[in-house]
C-alpha atoms as a PDB file:
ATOM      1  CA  UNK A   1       0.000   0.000   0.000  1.00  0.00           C
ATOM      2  CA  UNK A   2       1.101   3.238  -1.479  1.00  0.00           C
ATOM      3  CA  UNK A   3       1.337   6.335   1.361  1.00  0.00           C
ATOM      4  CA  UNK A   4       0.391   9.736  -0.047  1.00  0.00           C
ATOM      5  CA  UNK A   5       1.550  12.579   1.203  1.00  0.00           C
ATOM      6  CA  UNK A   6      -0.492  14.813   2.599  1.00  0.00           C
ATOM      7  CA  UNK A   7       0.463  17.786   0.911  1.00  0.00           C
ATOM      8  CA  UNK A   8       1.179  16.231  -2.395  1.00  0.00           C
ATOM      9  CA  UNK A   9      -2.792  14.667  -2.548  1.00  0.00           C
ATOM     10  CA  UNK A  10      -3.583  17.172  -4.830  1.00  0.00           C
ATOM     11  CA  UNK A  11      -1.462  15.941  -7.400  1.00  0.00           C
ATOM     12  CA  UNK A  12      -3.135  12.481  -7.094  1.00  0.00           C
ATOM     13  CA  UNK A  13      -6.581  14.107  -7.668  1.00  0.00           C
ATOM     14  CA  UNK A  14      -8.600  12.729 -10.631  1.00  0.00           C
ATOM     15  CA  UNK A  15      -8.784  16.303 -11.993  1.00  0.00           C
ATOM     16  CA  UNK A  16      -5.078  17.251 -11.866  1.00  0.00           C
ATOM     17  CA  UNK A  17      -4.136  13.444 -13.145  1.00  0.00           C
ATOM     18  CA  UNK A  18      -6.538  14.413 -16.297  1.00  0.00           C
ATOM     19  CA  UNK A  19      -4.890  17.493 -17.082  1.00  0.00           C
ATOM     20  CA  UNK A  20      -1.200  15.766 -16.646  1.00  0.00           C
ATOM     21  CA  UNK A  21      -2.606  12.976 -19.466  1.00  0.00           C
ATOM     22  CA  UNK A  22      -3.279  16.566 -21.587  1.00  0.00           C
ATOM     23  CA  UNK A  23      -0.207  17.703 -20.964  1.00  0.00           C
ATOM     24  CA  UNK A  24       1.755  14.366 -22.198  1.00  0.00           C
ATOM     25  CA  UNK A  25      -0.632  14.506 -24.944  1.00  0.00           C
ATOM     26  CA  UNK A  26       0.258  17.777 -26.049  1.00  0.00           C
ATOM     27  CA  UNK A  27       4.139  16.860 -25.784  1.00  0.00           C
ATOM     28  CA  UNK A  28       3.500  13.765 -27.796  1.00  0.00           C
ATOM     29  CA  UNK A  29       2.209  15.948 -30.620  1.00  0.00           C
ATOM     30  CA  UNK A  30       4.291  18.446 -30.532  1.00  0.00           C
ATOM     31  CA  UNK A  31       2.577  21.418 -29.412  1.00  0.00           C
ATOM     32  CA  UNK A  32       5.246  23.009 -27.197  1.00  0.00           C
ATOM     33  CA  UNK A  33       8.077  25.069 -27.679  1.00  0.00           C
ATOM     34  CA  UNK A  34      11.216  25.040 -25.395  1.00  0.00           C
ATOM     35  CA  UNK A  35      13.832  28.212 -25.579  1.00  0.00           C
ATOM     36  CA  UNK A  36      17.844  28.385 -24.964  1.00  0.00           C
ATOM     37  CA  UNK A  37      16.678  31.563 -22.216  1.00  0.00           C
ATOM     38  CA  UNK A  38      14.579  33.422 -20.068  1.00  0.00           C
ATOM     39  CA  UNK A  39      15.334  36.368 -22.367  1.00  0.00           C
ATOM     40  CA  UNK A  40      13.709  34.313 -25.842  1.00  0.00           C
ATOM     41  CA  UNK A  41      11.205  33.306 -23.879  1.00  0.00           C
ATOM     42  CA  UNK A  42      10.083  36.379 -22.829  1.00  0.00           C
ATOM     43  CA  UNK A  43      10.958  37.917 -26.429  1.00  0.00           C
ATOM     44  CA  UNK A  44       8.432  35.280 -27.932  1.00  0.00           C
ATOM     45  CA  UNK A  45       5.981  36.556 -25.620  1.00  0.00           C
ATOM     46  CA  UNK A  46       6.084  40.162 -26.220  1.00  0.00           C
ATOM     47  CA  UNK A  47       6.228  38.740 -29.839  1.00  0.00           C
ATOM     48  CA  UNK A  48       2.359  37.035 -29.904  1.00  0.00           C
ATOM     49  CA  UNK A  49       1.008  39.808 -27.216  1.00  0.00           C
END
C-alpha cells in the first residue's frame, strides 16, 4: 500500500491526473516550444502579445 503525502494529494486528484494525461498529450504531438533563455522566452511573448 502506497502512502500519499499529505500535501502532495492534490497531485493524485482525478482532476489534476486528467490534465497531466493533456499535458503528455500535447508533448506527444508536438505542441510546445522550449527556448535556450529566459530572455527568448520572454521575447516570444512580447512577440504574440
Amino acid at each position: 500500500m502506497d502512502v500519499i503525502q499529505e500535501d502532495l494529494a492534490w497531485f493524485y486528484s482525478d482532476e489534476w491526473q486528467t490534465m497531466e494525461d493533456e499535458a503528455d498529450e500535447e508533448y506527444r504531438a508536438g505542441r510546445m516550444k522550449s527556448y535556450d533563455s529566459v530572455d527568448d522566452l520572454l521575447a516570444s511573448l512580447q512577440r504574440t502579445s
